[in-house]
N, C-alpha and C. Protein backbone atom coordinates (compact mmCIF):
# COMPACT_ATOMS: atom_id res chain seq x y z
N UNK A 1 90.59 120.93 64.19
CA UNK A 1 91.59 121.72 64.91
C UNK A 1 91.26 123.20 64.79
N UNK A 2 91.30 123.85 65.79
CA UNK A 2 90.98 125.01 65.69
C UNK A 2 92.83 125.84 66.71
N UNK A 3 92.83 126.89 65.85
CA UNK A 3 94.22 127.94 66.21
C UNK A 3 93.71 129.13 67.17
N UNK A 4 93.95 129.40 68.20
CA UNK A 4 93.97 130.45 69.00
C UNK A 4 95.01 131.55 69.27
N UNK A 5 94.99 132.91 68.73
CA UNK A 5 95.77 133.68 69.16
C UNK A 5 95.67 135.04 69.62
N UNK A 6 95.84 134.93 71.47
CA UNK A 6 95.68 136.01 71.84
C UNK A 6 96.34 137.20 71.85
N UNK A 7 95.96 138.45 71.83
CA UNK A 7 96.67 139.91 72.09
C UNK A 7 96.25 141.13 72.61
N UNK A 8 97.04 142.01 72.93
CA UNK A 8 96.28 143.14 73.86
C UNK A 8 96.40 143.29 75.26
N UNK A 9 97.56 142.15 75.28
CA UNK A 9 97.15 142.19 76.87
C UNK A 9 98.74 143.31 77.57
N UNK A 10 98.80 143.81 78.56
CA UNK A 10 99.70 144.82 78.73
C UNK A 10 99.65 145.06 80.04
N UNK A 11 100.07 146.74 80.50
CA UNK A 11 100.16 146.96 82.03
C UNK A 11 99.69 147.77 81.35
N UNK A 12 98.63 148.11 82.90
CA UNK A 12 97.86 149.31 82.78
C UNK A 12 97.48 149.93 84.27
N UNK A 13 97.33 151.30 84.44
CA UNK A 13 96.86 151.60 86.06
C UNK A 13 95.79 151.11 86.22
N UNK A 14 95.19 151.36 87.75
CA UNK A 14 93.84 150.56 87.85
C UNK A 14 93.20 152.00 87.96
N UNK A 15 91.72 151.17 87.18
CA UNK A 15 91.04 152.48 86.70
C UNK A 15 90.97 152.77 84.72
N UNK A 16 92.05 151.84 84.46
CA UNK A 16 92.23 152.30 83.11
C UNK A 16 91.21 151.16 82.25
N UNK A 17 91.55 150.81 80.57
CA UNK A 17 91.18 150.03 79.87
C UNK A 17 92.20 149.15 79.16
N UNK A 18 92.06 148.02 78.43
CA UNK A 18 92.45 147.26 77.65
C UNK A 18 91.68 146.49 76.97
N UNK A 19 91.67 146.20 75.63
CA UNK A 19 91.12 145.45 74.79
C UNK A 19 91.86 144.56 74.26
N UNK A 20 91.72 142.91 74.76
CA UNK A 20 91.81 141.91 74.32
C UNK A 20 91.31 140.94 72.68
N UNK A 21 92.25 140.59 71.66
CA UNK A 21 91.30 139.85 71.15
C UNK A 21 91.80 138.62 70.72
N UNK A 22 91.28 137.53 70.18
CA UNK A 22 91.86 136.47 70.36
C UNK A 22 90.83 136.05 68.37
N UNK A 23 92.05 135.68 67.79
CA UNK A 23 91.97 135.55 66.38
C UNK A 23 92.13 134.33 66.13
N UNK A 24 91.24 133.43 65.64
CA UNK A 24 91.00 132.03 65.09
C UNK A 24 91.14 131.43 63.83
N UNK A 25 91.35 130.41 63.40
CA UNK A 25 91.76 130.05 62.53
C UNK A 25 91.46 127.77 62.57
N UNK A 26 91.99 127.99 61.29
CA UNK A 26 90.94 126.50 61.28
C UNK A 26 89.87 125.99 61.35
N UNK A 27 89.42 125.48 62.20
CA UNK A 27 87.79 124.65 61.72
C UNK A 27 87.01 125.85 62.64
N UNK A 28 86.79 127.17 62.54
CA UNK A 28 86.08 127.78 62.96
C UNK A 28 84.65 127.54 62.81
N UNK A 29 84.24 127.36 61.60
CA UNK A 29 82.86 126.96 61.67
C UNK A 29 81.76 126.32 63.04
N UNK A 30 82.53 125.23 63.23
CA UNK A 30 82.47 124.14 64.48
C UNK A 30 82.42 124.72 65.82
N UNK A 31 82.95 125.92 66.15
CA UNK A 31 83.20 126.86 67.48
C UNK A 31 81.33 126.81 67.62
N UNK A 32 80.86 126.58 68.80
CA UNK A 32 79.41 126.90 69.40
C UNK A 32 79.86 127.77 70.72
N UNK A 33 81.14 127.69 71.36
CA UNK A 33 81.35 128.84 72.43
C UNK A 33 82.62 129.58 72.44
N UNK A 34 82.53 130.73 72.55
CA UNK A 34 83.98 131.16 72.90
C UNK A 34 84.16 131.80 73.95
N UNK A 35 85.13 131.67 74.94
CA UNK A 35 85.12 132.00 76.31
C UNK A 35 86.47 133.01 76.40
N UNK A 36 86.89 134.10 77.43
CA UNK A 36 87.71 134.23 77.95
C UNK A 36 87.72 134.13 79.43
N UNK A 37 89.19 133.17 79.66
CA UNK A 37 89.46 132.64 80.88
C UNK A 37 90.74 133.57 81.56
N UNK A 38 90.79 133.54 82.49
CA UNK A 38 91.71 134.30 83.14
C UNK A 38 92.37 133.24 84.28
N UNK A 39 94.21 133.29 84.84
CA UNK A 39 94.49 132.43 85.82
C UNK A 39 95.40 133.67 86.53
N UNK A 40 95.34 133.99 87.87
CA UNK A 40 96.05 135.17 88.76
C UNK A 40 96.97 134.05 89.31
N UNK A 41 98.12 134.76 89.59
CA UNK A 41 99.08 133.81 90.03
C UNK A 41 98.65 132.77 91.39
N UNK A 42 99.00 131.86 91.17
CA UNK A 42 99.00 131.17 92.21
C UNK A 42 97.53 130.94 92.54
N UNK A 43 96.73 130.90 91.30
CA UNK A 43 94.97 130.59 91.77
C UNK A 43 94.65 129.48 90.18
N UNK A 44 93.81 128.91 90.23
CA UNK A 44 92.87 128.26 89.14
C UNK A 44 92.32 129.27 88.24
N UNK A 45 92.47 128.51 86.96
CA UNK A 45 92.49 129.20 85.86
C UNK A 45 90.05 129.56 86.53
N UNK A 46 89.79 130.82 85.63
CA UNK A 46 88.77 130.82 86.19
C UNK A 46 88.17 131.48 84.95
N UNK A 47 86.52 131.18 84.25
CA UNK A 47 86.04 132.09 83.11
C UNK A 47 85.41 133.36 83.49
N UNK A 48 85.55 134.12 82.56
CA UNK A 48 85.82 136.17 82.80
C UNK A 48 84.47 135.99 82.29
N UNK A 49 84.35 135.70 80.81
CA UNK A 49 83.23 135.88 79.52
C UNK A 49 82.66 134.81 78.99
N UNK A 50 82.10 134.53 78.46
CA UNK A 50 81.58 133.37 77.16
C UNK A 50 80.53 134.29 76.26
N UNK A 51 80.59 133.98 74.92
CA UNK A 51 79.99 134.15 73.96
C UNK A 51 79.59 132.81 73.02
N UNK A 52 77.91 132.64 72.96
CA UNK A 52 77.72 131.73 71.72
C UNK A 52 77.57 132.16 70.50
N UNK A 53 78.11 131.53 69.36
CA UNK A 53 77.61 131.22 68.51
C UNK A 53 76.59 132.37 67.99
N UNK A 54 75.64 132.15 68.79
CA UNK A 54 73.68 132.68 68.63
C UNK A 54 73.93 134.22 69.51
N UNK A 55 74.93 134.49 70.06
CA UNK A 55 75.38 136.12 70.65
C UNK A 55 75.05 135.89 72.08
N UNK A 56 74.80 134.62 72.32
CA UNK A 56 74.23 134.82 74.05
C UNK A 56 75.42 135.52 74.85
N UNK A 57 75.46 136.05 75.97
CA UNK A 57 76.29 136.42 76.62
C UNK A 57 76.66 136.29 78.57
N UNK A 58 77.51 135.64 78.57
CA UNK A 58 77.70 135.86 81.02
C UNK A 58 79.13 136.06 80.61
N UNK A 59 78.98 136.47 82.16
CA UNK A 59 80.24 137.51 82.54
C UNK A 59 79.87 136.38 83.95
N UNK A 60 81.05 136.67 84.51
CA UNK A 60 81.44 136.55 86.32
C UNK A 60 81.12 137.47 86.53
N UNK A 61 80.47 137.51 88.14
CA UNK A 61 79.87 138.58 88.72
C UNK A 61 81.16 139.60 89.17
N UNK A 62 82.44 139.08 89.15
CA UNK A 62 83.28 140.29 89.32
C UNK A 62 83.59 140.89 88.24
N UNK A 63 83.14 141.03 87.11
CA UNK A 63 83.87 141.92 85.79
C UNK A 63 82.34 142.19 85.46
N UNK A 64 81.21 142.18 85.90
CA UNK A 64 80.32 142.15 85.54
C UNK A 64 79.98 143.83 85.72
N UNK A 65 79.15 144.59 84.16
CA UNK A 65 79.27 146.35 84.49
C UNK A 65 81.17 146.46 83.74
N UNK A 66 81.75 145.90 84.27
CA UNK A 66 82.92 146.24 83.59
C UNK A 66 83.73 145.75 82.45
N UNK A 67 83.60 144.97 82.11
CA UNK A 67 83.73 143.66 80.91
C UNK A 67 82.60 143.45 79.77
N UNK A 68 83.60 143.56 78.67
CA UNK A 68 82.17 142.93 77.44
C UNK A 68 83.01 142.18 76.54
N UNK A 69 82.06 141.22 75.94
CA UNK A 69 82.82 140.52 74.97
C UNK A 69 81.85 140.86 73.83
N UNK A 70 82.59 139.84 73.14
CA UNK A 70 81.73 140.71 71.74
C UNK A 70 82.44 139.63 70.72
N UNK A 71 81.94 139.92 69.53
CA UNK A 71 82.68 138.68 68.43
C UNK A 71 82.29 139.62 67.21
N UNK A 72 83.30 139.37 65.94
CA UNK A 72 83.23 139.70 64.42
C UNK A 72 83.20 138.20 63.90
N UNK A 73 82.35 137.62 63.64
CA UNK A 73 81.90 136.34 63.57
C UNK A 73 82.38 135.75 61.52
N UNK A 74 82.56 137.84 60.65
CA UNK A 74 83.27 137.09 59.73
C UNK A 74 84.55 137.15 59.63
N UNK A 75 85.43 137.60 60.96
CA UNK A 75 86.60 138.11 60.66
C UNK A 75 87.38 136.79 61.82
N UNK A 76 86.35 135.87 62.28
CA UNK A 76 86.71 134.87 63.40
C UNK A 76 87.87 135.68 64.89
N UNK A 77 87.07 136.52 65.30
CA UNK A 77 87.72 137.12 66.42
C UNK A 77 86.90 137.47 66.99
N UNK A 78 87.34 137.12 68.39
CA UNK A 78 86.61 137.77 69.66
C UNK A 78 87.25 138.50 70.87
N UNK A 79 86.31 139.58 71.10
CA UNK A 79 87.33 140.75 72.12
C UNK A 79 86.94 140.77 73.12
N UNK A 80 87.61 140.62 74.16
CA UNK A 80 87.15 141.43 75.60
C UNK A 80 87.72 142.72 75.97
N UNK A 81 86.80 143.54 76.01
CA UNK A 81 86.95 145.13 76.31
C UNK A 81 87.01 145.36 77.69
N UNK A 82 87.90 145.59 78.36
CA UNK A 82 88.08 145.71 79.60
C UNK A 82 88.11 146.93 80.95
N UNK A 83 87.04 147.39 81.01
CA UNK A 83 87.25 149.08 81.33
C UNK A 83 87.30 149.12 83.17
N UNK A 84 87.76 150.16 83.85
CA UNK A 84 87.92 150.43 85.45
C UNK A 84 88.74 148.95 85.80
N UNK A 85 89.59 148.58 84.92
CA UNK A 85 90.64 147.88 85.71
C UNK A 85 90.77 147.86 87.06
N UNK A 86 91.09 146.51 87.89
CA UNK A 86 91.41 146.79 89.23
C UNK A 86 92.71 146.12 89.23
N UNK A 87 93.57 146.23 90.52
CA UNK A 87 94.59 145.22 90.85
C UNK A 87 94.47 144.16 90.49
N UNK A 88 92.72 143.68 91.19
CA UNK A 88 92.89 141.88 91.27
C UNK A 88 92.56 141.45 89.95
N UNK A 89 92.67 142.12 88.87
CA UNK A 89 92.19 141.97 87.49
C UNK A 89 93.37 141.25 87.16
N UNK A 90 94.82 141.66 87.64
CA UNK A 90 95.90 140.99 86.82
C UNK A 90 96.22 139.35 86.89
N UNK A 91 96.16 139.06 85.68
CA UNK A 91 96.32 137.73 85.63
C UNK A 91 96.63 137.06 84.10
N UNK A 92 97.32 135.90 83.62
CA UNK A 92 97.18 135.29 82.63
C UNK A 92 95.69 135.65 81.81
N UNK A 93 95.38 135.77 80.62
CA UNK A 93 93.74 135.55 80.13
C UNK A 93 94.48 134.95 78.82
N UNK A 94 93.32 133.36 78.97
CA UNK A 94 93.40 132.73 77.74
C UNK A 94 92.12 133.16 77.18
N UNK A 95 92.13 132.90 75.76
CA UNK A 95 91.14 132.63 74.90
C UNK A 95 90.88 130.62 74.96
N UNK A 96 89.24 131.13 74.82
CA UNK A 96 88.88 129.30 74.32
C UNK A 96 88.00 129.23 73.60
N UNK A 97 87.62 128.08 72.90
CA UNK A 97 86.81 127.74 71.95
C UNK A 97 86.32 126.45 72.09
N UNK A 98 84.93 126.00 72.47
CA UNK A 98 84.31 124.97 72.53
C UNK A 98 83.44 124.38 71.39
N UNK A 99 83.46 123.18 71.35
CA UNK A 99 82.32 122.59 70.62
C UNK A 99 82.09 121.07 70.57
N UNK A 100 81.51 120.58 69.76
CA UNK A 100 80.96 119.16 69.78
C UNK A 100 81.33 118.54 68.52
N UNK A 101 81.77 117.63 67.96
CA UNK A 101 81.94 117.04 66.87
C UNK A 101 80.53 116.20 66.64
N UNK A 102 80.69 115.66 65.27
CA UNK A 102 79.02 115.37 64.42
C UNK A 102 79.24 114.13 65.31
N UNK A 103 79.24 113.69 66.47
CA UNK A 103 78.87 112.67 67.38
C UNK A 103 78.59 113.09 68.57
N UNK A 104 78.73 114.19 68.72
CA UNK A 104 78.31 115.06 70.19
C UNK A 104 79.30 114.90 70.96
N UNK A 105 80.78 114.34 70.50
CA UNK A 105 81.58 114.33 71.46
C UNK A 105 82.35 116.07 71.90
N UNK A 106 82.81 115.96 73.11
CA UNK A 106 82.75 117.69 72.73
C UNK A 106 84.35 118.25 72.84
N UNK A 107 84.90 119.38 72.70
CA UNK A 107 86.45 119.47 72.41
C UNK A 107 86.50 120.80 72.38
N UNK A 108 87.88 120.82 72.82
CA UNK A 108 88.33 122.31 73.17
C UNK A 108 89.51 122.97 72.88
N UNK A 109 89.90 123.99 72.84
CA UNK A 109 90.82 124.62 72.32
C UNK A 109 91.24 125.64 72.91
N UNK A 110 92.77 125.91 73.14
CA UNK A 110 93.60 127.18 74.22
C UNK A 110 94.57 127.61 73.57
N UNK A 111 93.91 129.36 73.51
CA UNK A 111 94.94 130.09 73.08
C UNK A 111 96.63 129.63 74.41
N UNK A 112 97.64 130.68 74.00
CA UNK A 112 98.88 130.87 74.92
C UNK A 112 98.17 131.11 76.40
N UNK A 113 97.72 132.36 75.84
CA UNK A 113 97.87 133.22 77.03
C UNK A 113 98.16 134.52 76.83
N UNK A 114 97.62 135.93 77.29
CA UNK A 114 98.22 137.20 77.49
C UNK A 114 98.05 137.70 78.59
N UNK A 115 99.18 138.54 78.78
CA UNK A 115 99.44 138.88 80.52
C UNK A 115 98.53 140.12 80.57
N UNK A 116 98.11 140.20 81.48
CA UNK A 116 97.50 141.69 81.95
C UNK A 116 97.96 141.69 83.18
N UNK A 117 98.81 143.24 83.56
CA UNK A 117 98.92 143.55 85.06
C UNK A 117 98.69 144.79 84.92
N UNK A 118 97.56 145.28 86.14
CA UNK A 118 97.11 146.37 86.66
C UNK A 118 98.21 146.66 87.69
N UNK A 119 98.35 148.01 87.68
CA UNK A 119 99.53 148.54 88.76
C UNK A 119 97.83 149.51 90.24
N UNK A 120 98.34 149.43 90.67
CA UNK A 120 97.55 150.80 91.75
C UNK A 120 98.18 151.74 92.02
C-alpha cells in the first residue's frame, strides 16, 4: 500500500506559477513511476509528468518548456513546478504511483486530488 498526498494547488493568474507536491508514505520503496495527472472539468483524467525511479523524465507536449517534475527520492516527494500558467491549465491534478509486485503483477495508487484554477 502506498499513501498519496497532494498540495499546492490554488488560483493563480495566467502567466503566473505554482508548485505542486505530492508526499508518500508506505511501501515507497516499490514506486518504479510517479506521475502527475491532471482532469479539466468535464474531460478525462489525462498525464501532465512522469518520473522514474532511475530520473527518466516526459511531459505532454502541452506543459512541455513549462512544467518540471522532479523528486527528493529521500524525503519520498515529488513536485511539479508549474510556470506561465494558462487558462486551460485549470483542472483537478492527481498524484500517482506505479509499480509491479515480486510477480510482475502491476498496481497503482491515487492521491485526492488538488485544484488548480488559472483566472485570465
Amino acid at each position: 500500500q502506498v499513501q498519496l498526498v497532494e498540495s499546492g494547488g490554488g488560483l493563480v493568474q495566467a502567466g503566473g506559477s505554482l508548485r505542486l507536491s505530492c508526499a508518500a508514505s508506505g511501501n515507497t520503496f516499490s514506486i518504479n513511476v510517479w506521475g502527475w495527472y491532471r482532469q479539466p472539468p468535464g474531460e478525462e483524467r489525462e498525464l501532465v509528468a512522469a518520473i522514474t525511479a532511475g530520473g527518466n523524465v516526459d511531459y505532454a507536449d502541452s506543459v512541455k518548456g513549462r512544467f518540471t517534475i522532479s523528486r527528493d527520492a529521500a524525503r519520498n516527494v515529488v513536485y511539479l513546478q508549474m510556470n506561465s500558467l494558462k487558462p486551460e491549465d485549470t483542472a483537478v491534478y492527481y498524484c500517482n504511483a506505479a509499480g509491479r509486485t515480486s510477480d510482475w503483477a502491476p498496481w497503482q495508487f491515487w492521491g485526492h486530488g488538488t485544484q488548480v484554477t488559472v483566472s485570465s
